[in-house]
Protein backbone atom coordinates (compact mmCIF):
# COMPACT_ATOMS: atom_id res chain seq x y z
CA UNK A 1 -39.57 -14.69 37.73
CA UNK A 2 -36.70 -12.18 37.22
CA UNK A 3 -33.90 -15.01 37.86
CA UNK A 4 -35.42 -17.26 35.06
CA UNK A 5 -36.30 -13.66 32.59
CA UNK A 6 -32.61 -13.22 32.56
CA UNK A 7 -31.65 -16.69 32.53
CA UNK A 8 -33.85 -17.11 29.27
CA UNK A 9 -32.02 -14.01 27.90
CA UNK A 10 -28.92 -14.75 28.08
CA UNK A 11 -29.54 -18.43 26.80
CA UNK A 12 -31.09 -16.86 23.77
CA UNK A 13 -28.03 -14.13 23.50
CA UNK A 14 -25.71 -17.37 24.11
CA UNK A 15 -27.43 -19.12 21.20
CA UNK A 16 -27.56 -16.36 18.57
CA UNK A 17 -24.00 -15.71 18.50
CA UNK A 18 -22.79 -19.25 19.17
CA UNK A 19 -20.53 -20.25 16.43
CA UNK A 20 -19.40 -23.99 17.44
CA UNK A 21 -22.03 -25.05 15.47
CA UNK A 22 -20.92 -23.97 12.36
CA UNK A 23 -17.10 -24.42 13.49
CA UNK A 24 -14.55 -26.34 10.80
CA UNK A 25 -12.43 -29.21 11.73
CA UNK A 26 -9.75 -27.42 13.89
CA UNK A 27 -6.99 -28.97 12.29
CA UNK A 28 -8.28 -28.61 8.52
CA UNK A 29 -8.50 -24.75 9.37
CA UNK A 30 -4.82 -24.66 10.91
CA UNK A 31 -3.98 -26.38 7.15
CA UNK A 32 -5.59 -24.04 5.37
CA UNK A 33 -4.07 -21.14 7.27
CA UNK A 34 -0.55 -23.05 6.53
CA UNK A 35 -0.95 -23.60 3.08
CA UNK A 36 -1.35 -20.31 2.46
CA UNK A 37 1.98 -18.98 4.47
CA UNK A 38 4.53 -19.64 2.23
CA UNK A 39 5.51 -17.30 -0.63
CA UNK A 40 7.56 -19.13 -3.39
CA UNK A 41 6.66 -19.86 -6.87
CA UNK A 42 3.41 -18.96 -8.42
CA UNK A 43 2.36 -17.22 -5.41
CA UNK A 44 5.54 -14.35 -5.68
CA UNK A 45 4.90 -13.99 -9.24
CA UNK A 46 0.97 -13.75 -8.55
CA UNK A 47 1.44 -10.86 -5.78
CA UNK A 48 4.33 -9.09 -8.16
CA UNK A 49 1.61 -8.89 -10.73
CA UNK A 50 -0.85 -7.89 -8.32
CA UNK A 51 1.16 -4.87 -7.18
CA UNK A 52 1.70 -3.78 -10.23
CA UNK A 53 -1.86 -3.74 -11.07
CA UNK A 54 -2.19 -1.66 -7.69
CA UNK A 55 0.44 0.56 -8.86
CA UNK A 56 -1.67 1.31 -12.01
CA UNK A 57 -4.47 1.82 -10.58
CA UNK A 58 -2.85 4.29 -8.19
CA UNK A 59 -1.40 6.36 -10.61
CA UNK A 60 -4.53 6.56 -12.85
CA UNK A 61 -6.49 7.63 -9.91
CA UNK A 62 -8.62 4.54 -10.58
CA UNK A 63 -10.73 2.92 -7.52
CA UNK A 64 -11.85 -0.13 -9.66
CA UNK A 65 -8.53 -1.18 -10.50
CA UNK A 66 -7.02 -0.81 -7.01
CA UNK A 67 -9.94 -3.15 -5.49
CA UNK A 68 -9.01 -5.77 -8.68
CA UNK A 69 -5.44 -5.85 -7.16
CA UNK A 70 -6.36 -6.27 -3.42
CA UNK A 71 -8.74 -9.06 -4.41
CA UNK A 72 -5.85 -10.76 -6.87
CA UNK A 73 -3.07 -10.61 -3.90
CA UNK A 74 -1.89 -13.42 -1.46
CA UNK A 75 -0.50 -11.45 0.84
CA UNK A 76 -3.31 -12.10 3.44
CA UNK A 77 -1.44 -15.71 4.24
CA UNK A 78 1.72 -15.19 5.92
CA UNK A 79 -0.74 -12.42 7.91
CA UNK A 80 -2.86 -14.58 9.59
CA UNK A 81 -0.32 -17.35 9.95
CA UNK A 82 1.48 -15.40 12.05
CA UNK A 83 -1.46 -14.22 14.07
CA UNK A 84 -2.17 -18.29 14.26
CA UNK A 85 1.17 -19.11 15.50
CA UNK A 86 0.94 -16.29 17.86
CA UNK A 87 -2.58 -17.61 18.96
CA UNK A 88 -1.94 -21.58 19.37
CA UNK A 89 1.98 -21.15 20.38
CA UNK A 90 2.92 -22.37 17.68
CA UNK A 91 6.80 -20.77 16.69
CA UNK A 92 8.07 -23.09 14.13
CA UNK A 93 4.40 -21.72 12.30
CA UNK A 94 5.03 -17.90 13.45
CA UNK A 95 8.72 -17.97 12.07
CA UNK A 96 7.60 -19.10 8.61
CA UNK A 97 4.70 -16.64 8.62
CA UNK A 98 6.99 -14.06 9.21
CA UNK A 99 9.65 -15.03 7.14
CA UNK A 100 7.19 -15.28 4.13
CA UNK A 101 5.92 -11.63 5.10
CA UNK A 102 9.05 -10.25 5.14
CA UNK A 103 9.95 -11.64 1.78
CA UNK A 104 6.13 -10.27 0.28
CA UNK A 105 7.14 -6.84 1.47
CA UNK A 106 10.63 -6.63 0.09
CA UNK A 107 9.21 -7.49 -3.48
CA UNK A 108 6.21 -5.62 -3.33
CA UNK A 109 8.21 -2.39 -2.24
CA UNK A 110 10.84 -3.10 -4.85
CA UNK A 111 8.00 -3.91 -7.47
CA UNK A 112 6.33 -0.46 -6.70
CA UNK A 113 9.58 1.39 -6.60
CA UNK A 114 10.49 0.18 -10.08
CA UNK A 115 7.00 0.99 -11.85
CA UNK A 116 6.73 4.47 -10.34
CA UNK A 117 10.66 4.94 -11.45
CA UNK A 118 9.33 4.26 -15.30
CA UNK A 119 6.16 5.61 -15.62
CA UNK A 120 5.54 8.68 -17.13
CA UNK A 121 2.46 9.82 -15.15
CA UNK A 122 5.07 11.23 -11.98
CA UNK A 123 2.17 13.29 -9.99
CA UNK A 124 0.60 11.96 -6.81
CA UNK A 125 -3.26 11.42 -7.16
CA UNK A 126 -5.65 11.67 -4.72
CA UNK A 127 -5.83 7.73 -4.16
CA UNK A 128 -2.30 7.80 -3.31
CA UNK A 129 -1.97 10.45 -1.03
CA UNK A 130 -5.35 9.20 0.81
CA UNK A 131 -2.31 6.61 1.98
CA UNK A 132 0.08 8.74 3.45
CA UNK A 133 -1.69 9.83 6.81
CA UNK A 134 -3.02 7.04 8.98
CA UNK A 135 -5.45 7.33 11.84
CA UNK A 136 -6.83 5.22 14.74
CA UNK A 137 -10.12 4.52 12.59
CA UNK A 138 -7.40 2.19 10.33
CA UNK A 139 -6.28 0.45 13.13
CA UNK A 140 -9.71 -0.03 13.59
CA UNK A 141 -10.55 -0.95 10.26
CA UNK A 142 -7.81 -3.98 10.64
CA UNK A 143 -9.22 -5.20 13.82
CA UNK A 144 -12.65 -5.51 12.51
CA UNK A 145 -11.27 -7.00 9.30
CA UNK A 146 -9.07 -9.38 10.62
CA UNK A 147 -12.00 -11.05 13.12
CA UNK A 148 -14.06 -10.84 10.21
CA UNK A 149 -11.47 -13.18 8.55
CA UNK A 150 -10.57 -15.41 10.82
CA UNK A 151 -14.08 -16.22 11.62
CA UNK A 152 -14.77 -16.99 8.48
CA UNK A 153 -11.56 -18.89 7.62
CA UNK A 154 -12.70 -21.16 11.20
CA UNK A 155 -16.65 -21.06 9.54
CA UNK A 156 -17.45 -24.03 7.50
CA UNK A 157 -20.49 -22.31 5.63
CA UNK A 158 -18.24 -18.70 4.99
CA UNK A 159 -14.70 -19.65 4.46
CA UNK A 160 -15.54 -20.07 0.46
CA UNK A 161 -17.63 -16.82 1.00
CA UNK A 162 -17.23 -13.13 -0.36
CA UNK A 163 -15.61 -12.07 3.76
CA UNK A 164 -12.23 -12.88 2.81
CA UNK A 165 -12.38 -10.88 -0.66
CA UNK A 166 -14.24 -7.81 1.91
CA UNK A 167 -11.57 -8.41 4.10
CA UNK A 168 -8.88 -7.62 1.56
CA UNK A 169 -10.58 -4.84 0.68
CA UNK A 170 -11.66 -3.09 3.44
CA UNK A 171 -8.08 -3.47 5.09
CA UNK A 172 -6.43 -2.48 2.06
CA UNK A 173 -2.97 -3.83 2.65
CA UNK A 174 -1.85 -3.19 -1.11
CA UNK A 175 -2.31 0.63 -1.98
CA UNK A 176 -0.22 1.94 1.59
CA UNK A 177 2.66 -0.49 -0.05
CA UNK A 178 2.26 0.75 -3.24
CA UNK A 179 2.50 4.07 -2.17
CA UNK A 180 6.02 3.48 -0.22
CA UNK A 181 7.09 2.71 -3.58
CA UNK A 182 6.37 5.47 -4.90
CA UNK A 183 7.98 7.66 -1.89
CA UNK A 184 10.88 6.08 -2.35
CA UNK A 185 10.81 6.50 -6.39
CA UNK A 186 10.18 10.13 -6.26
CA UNK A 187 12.31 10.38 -3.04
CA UNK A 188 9.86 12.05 -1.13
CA UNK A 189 10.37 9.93 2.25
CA UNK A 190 7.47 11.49 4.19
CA UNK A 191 4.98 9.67 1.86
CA UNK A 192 6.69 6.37 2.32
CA UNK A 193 7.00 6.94 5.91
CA UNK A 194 2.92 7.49 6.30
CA UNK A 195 2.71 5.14 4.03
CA UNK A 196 4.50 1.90 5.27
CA UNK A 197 3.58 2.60 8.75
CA UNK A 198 -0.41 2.13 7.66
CA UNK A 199 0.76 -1.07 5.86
CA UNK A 200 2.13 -2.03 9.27
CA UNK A 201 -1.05 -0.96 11.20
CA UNK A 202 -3.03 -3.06 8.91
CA UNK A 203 -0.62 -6.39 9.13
CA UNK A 204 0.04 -6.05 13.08
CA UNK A 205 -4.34 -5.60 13.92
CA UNK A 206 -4.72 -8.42 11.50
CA UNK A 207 -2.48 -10.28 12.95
CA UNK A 208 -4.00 -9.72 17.04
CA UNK A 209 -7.21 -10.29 14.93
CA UNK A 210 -6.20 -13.85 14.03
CA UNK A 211 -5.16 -14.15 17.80
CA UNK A 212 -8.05 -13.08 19.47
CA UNK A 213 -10.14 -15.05 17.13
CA UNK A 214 -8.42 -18.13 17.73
CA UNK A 215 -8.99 -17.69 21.61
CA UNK A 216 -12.97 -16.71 20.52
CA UNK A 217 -12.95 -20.10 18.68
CA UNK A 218 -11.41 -22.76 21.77
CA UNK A 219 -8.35 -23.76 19.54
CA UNK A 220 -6.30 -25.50 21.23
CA UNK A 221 -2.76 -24.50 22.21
CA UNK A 222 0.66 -25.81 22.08
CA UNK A 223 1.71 -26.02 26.21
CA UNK A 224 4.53 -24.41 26.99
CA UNK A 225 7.99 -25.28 28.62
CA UNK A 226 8.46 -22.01 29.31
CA UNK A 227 5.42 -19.91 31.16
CA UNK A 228 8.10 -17.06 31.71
CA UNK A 229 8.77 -17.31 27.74
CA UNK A 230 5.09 -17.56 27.19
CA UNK A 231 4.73 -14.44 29.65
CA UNK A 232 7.28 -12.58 28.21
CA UNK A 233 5.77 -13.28 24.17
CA UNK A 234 2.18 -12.02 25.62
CA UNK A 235 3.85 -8.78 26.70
CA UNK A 236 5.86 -7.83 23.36
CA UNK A 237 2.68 -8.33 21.70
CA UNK A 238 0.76 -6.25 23.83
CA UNK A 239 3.49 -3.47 24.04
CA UNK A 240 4.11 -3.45 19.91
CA UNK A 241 0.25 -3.05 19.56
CA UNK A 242 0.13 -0.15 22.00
CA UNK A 243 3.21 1.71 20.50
CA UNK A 244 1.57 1.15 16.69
CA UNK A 245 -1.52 2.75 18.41
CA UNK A 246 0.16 5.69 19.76
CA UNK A 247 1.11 7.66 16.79
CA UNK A 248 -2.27 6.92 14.72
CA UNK A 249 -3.95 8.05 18.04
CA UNK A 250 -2.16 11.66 17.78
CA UNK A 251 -2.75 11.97 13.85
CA UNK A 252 -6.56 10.59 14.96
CA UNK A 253 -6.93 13.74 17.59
CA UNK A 254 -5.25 16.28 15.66
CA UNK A 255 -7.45 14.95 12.98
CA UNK A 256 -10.82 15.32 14.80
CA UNK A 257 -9.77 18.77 16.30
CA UNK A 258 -9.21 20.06 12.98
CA UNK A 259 -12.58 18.92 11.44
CA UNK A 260 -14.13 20.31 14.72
CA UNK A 261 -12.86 23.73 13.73
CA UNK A 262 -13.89 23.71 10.22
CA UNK A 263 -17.10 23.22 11.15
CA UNK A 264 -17.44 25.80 13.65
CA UNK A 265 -15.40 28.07 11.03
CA UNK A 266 -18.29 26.95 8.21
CA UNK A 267 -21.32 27.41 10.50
CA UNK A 268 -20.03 31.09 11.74
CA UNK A 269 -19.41 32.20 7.86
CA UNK A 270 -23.04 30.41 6.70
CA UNK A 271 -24.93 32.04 10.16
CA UNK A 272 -23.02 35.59 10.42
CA UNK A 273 -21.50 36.54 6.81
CA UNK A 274 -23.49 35.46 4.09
CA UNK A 275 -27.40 36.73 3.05
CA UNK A 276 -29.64 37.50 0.45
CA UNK A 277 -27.33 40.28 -1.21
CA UNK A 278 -23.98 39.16 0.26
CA UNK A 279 -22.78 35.92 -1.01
CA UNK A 280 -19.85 33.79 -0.18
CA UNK A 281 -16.97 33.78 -2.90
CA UNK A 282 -13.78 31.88 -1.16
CA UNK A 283 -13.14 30.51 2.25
CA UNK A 284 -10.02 29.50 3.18
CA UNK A 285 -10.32 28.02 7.26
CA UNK A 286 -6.74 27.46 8.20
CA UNK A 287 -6.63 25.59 11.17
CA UNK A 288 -2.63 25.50 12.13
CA UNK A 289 -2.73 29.31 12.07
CA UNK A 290 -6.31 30.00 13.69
CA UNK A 291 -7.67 31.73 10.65
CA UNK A 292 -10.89 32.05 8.53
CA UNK A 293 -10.20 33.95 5.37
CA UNK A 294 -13.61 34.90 3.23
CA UNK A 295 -13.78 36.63 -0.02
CA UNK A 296 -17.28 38.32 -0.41
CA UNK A 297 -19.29 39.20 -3.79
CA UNK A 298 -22.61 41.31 -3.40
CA UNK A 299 -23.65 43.96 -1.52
CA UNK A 300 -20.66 45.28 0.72
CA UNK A 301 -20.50 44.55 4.38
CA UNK A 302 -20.13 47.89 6.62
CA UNK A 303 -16.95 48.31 8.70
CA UNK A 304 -18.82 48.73 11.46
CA UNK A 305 -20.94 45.60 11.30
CA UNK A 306 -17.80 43.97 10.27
CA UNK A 307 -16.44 44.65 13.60
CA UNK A 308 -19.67 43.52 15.23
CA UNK A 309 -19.25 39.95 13.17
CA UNK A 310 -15.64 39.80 14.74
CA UNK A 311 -16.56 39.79 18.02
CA UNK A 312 -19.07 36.98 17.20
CA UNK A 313 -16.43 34.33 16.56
CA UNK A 314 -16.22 33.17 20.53
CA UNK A 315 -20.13 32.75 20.51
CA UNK A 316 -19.17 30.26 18.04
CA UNK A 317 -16.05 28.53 19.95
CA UNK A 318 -13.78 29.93 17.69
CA UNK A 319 -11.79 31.88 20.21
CA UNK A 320 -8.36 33.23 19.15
CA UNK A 321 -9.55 32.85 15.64
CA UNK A 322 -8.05 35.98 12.84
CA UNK A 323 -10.92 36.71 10.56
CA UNK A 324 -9.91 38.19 7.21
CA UNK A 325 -12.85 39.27 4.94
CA UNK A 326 -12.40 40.86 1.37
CA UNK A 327 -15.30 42.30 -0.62
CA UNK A 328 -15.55 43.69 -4.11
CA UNK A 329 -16.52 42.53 -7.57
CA UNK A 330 -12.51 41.57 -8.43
CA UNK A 331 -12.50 38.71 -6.12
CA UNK A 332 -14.42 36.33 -8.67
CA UNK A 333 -14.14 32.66 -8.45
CA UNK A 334 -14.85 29.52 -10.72
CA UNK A 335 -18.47 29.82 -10.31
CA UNK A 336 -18.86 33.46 -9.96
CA UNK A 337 -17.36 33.70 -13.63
CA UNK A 338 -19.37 30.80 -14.75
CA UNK A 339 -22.57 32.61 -13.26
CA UNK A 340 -21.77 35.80 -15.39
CA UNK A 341 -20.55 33.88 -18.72
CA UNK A 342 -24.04 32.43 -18.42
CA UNK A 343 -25.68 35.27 -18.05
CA UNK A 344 -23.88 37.34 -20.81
CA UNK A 345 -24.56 34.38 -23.05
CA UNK A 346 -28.52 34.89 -21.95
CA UNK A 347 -28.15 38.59 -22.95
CA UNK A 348 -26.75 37.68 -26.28
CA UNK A 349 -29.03 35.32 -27.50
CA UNK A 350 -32.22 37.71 -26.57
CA UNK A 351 -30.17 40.79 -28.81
CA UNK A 352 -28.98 38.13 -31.67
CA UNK A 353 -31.99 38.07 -33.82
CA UNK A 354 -31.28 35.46 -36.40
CA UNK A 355 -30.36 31.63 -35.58
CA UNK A 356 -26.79 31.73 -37.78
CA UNK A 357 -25.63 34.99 -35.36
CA UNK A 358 -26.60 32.84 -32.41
CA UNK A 359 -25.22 29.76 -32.77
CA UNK A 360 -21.82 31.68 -33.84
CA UNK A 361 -21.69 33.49 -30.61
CA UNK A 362 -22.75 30.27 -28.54
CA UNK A 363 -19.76 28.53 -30.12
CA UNK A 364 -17.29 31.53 -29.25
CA UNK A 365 -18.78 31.52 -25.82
CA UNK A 366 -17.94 27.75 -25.55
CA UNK A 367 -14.66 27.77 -26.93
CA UNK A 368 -13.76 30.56 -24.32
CA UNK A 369 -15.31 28.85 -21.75
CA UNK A 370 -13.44 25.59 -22.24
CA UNK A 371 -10.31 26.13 -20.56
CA UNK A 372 -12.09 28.23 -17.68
CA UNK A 373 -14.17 24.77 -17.21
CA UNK A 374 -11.08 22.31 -17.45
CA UNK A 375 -9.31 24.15 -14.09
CA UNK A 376 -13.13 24.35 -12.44
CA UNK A 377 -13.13 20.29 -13.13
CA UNK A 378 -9.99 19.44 -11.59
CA UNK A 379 -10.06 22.73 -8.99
CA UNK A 380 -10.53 21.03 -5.81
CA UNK A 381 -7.92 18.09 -6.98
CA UNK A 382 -5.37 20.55 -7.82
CA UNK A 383 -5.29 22.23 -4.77
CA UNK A 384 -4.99 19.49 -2.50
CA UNK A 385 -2.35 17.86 -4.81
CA UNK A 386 -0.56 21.52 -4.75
CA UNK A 387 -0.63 21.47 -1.06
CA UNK A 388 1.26 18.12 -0.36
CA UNK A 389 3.23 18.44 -3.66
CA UNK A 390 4.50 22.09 -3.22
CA UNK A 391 4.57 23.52 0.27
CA UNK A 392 6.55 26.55 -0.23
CA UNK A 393 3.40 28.22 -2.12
CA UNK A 394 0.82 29.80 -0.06
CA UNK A 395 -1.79 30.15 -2.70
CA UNK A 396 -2.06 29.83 -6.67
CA UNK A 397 -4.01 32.09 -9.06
CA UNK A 398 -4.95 30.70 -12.33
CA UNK A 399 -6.30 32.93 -15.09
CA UNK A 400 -5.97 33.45 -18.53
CA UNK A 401 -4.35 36.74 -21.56
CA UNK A 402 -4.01 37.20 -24.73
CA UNK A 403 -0.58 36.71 -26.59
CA UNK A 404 0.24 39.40 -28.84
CA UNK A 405 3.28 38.71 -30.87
CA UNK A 406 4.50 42.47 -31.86
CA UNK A 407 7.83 42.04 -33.46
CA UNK A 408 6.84 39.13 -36.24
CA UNK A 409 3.66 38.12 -37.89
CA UNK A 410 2.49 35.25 -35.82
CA UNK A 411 -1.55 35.18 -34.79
CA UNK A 412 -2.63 36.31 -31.46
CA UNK A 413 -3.30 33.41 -29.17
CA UNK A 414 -3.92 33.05 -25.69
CA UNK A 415 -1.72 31.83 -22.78
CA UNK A 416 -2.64 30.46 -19.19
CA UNK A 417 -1.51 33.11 -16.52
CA UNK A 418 -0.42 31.37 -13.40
CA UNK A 419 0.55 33.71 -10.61
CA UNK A 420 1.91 32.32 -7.41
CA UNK A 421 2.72 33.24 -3.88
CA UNK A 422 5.45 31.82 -1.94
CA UNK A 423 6.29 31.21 1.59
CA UNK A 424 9.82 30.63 0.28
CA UNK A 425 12.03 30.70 -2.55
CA UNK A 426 11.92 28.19 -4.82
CA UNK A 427 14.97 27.32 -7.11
CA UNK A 428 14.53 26.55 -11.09
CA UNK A 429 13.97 22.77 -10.70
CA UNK A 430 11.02 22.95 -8.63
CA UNK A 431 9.79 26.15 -11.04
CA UNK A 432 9.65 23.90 -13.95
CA UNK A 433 8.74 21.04 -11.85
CA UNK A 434 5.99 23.28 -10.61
CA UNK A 435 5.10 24.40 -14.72
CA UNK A 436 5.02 20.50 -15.64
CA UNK A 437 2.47 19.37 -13.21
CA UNK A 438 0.60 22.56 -14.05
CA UNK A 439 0.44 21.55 -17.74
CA UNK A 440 -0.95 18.40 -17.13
CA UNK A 441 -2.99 18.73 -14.02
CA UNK A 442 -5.38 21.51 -15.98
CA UNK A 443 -3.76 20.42 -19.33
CA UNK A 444 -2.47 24.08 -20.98
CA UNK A 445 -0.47 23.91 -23.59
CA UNK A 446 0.82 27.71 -23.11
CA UNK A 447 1.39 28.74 -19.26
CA UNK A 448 3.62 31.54 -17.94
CA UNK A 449 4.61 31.33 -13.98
CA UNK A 450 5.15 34.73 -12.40
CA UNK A 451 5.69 34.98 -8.75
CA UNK A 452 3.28 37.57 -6.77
């Protein structure tokens, strides 16, 4: 009874995922796979347009755009031809492939290079520096992808399907290419490092994709003259899959470890710090240096109970961890200020009694609230960007004076106040560098920089 329960369940697991049934001709796939290998022609001209429109959408910080150009590209071809060459023995096929690969990268990087050289927009969004840092989940985003493809390409009822189009998306071979242009355009070398080595993550697991799914599907293979050669082809594969592995793997657990600790650091300020008449201003969780920074606004925190909180932080594994906690009413934030410019606002309008002094004072509260709310908009977006783009500043503080012009007639204005503090010196170039960005990132048309 047992012996035939388990023979009836895996005859049923057997036929569910079965996929000879719905198999192509073997040789039309392998046609399809090699019409699609070579890039000459319209097909070079189709992908240099393609990265362009990548490039666009990179720069404008625009997801739609970026998906329009992975969907428009070719590049996907000479991918899984070499995976199929790989898969079936087939050289001659595996040479092209690669050949053709080669020659889509060199024009796609020089393509890149030479938008990001002319465009005015010089600053790195967030959708291009989301490509500079690769982890293991992208290699195993390509795996996935790549079986999904191949699958497909081998399936007679999905090959004309929306997989391939998900495929190109989801392994996203145009934006890390992009973005190597753009390293190299603004010289900054680390970005087109990260950057080309995700590209080459996502071609080499598509690629074993291809192979693995051509094993999956019975093709059949090209014998061999050679089994040492054919030995000796199996190992290189395996060995440059493990050593593109390796490095994603370390970014992957540094990665994890510091998410681990900003949770911990969260949880301890949410459960220990904060209360009904304490609230949380600022954190800053540094994980490289083992510190959790707070800035407090409420109802100040005894010294003593302070000290108690401190000795809390290995309850909550965050042993070895510097807490830093500041308190008082001139540590205001974004919101904090918003919180009180609504309020005052409140107070006015219940004093103003009649509907002309009200709507005057709502307009001057809006007009001086306006450039408060442009940073607040773009806050988070700035900081990261600030981070990557200017490492020898430790923190920025953005606020806003009045401009009194004493020695000629001029009218009083105002003028964005950014103060800055600096792990190291930085020269005049990288100052006005620094004031440019700046002007455009929270878009001031006055702005003085003054180091702290």
């Amino acid at each position: 009874m047992e012996k035939h329960l388990m023979k009836t369940i895996k005859q049923l697991v057997s036929r569910v995922f079965y996929v000879g049934e719905d198999k192509a001709p073997e040789q039309e796939t392998i046609a399809r796979i090699k019409d699609s290998v070579d890039f000459r022609g319209a097909k070079l001209w189709i992908l240099i347009f393609a990265i362009f429109v990548a490039s666009l959408g990179l720069n404008t910080n625009s997801t739609a755009v970026i998906i329009g150009a992975m969907l428009i590209s070719p590049i996907m071809g000479p991918i899984m031809g070499m995976g199929l060459g790989v898969g079936i023995n087939d050289f001659e096929l595996f040479k092209r492939s690669l050949k053709s690969f080669i020659t889509a990268t060199i024009f796609s990087v020089l393509t890149a290079t030479v938008y990001f050289l002319i465009t005015p927009l010089a600053e790195a969004q967030s959708e291009l520096l989301a490509r500079t840092a690769p982890t293991i989940y992208d290699v195993f985003i390509a795996l996935c992808g790549g079986l999904a493809g191949i699958i497909a390409t081998c399936s007679i009822s999905q090959r004309n399907g929306n997989v391939i189009p998900g495929v190109a998306i989801a392994t996203a071979l145009m934006p890390p290419i992009c973005t190597t242009g753009f390293g190299i355009a603004t010289g900054n070398w680390l970005y087109a490092a990260g950057a080309f080595y995700l590209y080459m993550i996502n071609t080499i697991f598509i690629s074993l994709a291809t192979v693995i799914g051509v094993h999956i599907m019975h093709f059949s293979k090209k014998e061999f003259r050679d089994a040492q050669r054919e030995r000796r082809v199996k190992q290189i594969i395996a060995a440059i899959a493990v050593v593109t592995m390796v490095p994603a793997s370390i970014l992957t657990y540094q990665l994890v470890r510091e998410t681990v600790f900003e949770n911990k650091a969260n949880n301890f300020i949410v459960q220990e710090l904060e209360s009904d008449t304490t609230k949380i201003v600022t954190r800053d969780i540094r994980y490289k240096e083992k510190a959790i920074n707070v800035v407090l606004f409420g109802k100040e925190v005894s010294k003593e109970r302070l000290a108690e909180i401190q000795k809390k932080l290995d309850k909550h594994g965050l042993e070895g961890t510097r807490l830093s906690v500041v308190q008082g009413s001139n540590n205001l934030n974004s919101k904090e200020i918003q919180t009180i410019l609504k309020g005052n606002a409140r107070l006015l309008s219940e004093e103003i009694q009649t509907e002309q002094l009200q709507r005057e004072k709502a307009e001057q509260i809006e007009k001086q609230w306006q450039p408060v709310e442009k940073v607040l908009n773009s806050a988070e977006s700035v900081q990261k960007e600030c981070r990557v783009l200017f490492p020898e500043i430790s923190s920025l503080h953005i606020g806003y004076g009045i401009n009194m012009h004493l020695e000629d007639a001029a009218p009083t204005d105002t003028v964005t106040l950014i103060s800055i503090r600096l792990k190291q010196r930085i020269n005049r170039k990288t100052e006005e560098k620094l004031k440019e960005w700046l002007k455009q990132r929270i878009q001031a048309d006055s702005l003085v920089i003054y180091p702290l």
